[in-house]
Protein backbone atom coordinates (compact mmCIF):
# COMPACT_ATOMS: atom_id res chain seq x y z
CA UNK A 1 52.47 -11.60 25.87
CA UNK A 2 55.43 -10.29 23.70
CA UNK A 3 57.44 -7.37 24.55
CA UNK A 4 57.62 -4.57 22.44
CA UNK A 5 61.24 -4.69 22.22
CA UNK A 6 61.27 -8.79 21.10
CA UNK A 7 58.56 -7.74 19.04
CA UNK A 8 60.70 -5.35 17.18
CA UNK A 9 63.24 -8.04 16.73
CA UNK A 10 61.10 -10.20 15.44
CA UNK A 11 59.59 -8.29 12.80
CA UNK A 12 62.98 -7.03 11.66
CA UNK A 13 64.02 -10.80 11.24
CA UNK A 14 61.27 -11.99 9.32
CA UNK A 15 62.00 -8.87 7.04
CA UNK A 16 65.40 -9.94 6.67
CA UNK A 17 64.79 -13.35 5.87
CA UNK A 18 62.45 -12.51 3.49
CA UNK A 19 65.10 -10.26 1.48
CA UNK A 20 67.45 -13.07 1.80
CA UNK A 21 65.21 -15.23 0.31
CA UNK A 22 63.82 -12.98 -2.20
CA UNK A 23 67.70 -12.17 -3.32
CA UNK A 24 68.51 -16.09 -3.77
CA UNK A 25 65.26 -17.10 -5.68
CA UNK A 26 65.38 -14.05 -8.18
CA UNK A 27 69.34 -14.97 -9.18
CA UNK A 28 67.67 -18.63 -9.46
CA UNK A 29 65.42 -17.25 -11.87
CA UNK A 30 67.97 -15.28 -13.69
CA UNK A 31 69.38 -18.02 -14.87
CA UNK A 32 66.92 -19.24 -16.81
CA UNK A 33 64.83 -16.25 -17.32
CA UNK A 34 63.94 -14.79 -20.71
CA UNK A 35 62.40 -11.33 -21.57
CA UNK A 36 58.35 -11.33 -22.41
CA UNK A 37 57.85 -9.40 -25.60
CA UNK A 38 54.05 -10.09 -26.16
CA UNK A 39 53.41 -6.29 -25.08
CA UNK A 40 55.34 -4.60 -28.38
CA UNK A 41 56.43 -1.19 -28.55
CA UNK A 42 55.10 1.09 -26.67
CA UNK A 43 54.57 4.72 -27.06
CA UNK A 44 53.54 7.47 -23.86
CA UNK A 45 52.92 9.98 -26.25
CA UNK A 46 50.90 8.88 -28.49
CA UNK A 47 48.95 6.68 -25.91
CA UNK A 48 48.49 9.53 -23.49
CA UNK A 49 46.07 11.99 -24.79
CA UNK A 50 46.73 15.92 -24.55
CA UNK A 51 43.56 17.26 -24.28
CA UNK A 52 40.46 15.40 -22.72
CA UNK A 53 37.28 16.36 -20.80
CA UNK A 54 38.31 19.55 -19.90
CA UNK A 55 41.35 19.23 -19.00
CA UNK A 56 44.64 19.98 -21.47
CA UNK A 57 48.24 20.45 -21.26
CA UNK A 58 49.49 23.38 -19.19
CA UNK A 59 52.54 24.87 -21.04
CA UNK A 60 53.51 27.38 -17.65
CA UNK A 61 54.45 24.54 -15.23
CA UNK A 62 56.53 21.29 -15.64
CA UNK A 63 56.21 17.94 -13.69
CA UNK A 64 58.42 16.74 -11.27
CA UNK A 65 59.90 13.49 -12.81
CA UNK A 66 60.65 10.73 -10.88
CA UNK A 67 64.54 11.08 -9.43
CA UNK A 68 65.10 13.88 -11.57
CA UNK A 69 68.25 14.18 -10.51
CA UNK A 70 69.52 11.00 -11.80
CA UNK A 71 69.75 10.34 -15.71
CA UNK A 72 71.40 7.46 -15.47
CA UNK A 73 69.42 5.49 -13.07
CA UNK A 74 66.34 6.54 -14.96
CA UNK A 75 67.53 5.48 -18.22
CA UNK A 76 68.79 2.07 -16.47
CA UNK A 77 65.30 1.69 -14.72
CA UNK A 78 63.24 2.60 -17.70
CA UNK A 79 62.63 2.18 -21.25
CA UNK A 80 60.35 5.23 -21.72
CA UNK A 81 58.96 7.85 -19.49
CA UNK A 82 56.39 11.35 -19.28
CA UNK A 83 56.26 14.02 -18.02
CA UNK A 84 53.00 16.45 -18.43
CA UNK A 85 51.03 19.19 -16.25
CA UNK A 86 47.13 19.18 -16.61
CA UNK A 87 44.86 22.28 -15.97
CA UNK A 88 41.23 22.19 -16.36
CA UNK A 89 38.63 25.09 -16.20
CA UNK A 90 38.86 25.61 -13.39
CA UNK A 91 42.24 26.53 -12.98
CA UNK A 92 43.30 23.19 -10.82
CA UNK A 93 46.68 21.38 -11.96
CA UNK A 94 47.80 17.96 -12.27
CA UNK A 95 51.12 16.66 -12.21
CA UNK A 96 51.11 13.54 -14.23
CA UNK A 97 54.60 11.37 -14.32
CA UNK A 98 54.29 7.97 -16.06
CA UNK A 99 57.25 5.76 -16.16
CA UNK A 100 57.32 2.36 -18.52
CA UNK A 101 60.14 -0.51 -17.65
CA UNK A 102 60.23 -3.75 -20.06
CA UNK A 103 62.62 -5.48 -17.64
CA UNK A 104 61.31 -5.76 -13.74
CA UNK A 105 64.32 -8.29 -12.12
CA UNK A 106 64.90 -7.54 -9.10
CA UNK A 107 67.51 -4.76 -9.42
CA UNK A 108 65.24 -2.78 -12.62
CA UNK A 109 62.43 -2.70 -10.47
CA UNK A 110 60.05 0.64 -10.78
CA UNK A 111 61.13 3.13 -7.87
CA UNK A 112 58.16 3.86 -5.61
CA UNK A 113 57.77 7.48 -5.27
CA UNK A 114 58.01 7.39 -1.39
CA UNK A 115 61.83 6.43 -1.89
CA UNK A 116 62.75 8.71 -5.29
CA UNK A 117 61.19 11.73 -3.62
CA UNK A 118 62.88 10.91 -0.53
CA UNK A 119 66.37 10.50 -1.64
CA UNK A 120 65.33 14.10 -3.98
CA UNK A 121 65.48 15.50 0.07
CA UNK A 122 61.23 15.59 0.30
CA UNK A 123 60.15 14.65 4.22
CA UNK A 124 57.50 11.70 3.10
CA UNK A 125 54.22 12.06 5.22
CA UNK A 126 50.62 10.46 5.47
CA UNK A 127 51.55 7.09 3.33
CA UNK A 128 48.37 4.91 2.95
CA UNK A 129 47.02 2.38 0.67
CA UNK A 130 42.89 3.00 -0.31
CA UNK A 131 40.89 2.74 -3.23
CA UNK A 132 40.07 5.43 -6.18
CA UNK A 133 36.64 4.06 -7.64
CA UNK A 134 36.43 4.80 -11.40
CA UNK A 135 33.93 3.10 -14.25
CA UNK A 136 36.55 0.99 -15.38
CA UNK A 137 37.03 -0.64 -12.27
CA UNK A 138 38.28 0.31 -8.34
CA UNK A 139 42.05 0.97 -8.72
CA UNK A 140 44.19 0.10 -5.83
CA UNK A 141 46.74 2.98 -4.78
CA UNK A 142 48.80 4.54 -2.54
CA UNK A 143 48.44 8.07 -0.99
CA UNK A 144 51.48 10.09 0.46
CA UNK A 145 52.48 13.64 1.20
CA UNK A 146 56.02 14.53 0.34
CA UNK A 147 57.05 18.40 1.95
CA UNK A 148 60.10 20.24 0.96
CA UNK A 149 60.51 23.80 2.08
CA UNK A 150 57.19 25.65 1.11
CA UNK A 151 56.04 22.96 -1.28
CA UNK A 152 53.26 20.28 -0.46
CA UNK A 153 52.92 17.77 -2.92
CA UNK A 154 49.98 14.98 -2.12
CA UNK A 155 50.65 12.28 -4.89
CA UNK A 156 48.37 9.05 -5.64
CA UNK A 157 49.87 6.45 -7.31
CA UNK A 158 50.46 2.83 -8.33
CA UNK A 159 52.80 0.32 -9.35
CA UNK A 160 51.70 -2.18 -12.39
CA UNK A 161 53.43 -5.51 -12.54
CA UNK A 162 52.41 -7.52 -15.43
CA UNK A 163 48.61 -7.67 -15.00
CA UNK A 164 48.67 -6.89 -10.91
CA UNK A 165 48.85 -3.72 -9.24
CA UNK A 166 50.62 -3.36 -6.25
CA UNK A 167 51.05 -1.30 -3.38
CA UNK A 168 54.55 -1.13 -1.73
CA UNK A 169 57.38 -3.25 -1.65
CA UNK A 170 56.25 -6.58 -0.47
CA UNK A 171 53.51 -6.80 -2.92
CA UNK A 172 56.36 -5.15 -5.60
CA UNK A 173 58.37 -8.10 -4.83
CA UNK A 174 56.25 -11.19 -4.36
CA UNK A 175 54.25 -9.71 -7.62
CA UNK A 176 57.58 -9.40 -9.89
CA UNK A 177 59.05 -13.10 -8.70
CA UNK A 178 55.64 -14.92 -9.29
CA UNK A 179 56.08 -13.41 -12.93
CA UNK A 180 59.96 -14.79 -12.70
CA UNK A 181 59.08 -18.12 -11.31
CA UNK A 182 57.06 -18.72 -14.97
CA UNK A 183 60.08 -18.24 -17.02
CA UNK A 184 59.81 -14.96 -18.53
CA UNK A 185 60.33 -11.18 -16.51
CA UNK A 186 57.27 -9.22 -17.49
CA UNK A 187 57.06 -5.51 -17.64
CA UNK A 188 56.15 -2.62 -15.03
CA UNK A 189 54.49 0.72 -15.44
CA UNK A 190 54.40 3.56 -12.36
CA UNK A 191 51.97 5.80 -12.75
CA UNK A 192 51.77 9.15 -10.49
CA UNK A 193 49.74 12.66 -9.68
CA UNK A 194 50.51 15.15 -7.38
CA UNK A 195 49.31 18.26 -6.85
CA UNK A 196 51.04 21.41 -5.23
CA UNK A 197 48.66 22.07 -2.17
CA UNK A 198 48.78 22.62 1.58
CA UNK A 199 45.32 20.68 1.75
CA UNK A 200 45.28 16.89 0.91
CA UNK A 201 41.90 16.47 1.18
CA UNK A 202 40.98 18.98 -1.91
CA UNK A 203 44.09 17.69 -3.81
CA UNK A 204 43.00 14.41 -3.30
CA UNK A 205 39.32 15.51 -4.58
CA UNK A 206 41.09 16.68 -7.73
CA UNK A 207 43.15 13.50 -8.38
CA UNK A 208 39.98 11.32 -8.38
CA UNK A 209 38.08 13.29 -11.01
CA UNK A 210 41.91 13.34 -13.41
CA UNK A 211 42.06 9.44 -12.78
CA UNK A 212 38.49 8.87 -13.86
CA UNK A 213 38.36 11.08 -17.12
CA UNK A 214 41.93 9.94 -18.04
CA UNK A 215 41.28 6.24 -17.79
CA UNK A 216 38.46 6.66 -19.62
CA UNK A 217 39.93 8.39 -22.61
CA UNK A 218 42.66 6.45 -23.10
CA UNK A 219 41.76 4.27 -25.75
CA UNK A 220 40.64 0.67 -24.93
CA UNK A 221 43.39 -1.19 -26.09
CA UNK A 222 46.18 0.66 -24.41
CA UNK A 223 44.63 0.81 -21.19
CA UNK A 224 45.85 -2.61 -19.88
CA UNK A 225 49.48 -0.63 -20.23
CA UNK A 226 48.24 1.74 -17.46
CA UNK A 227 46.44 -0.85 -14.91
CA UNK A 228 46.79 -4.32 -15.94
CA UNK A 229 43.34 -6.75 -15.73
CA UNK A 230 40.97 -4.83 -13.39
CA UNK A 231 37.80 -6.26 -12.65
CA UNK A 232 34.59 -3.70 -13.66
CA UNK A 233 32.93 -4.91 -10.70
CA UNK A 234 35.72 -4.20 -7.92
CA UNK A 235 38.49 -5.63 -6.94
């Protein structure tokens, strides 16, 4: 039986052969690679709507945007992002931060939140991967809690990667060179809600209900920019 300790070791190797190797195939690909243009332009503001089943734009309370503390890396990472705060009638807000990247090589990769809110000084909590069913499809996310000072922030998000979504780095990574490996870098989208609450449970409540009526009034033919192919009947 192995010991925790060689264990440890072990795991920590395989990790770092793994970034090794995902370093030296993605400058392979670099060489050769060529930027996919078949999405067009894209426009947040027009695609997101303002106002939809019961819930609209709250004018008294603005979004945390991912790193906001970093211009520059965010206009490196990303060719457009938004920034919006939902409340619906029942007073209960919704953070919403979307962020839209043409290029995803290796080093313009979308920034998982667990690692911008981090760096922003948050202590990151309660990270899971789970489902949100919605009647488009089930939607794979991720779940965290990020705490700083008085403020609790559960957040639900994902990652897009050309047609995938992915949850956390590996699946990031592996997602983003399989694109490479064809020739062409695709595109990424993150999209993220929080809410300010000290219960998770009831936040995430509230972030199921936004997700569904949000996907489902985004217009048909921008919703692929949100979660890629997603399969009606599950995933």
């Amino acid at each position: 039986m192995m010991k925790p300790m060689n264990k440890r070791i072990t795991v920590s190797l395989a990790l770092g052969m793994f970034m090794v190797l995902t370093g030296i195939i993605t400058k392979v690909m670099m060489q050769t690679v060529q930027i996919d243009d078949s999405q067009g332009m894209v426009n947040l503001e027009n695609i997101i709507p303002r106002e939809f089943d019961g819930w609209k734009l709250d004018p008294t309370m603005v979004a945390l945007m991912v790193n906001p503390d970093d211009n520059k890396l965010l206009n490196k990472l990303y060719s457009q992002t938004l920034s919006r705060t939902y409340i619906n009638n029942a007073g209960e807000q919704i953070m919403l931060s979307i962020a839209y990247g043409r290029d995803q090589s290796s080093d313009l990769q979308v920034h998982r939140p667990e690692i911008c809110y981090a760096t922003g000084g948050f202590e990151i909590s309660n990270v899971s991967k789970t489902f949100v069913n919605t009647p488009i499809g089930r939607i794979p996310v991720m779940q965290l809690i990020a705490k700083q000072g008085n403020r609790n922030e559960p957040i639900t998000y994902w990652v897009r990667v050309g047609d995938s979504l992915t949850r956390g780095w590996i699946e990031q990574k592996l997602t983003a060179m399989a694109y490479g490996l064809t020739g062409k870098l695709t595109d990424g989208l993150l999209f993220r809600i929080s809410t300010i609450s000290n219960d998770a449970e009831d936040s995430y409540r509230i972030q199921r209900g936004f997700l569904t009526s949000i996907l489902q009034a985004v217009d048909s033919e921008n919703r692929h920019l949100l979660v890629g192919h997603i399969n009606p009947q599950g995933l």
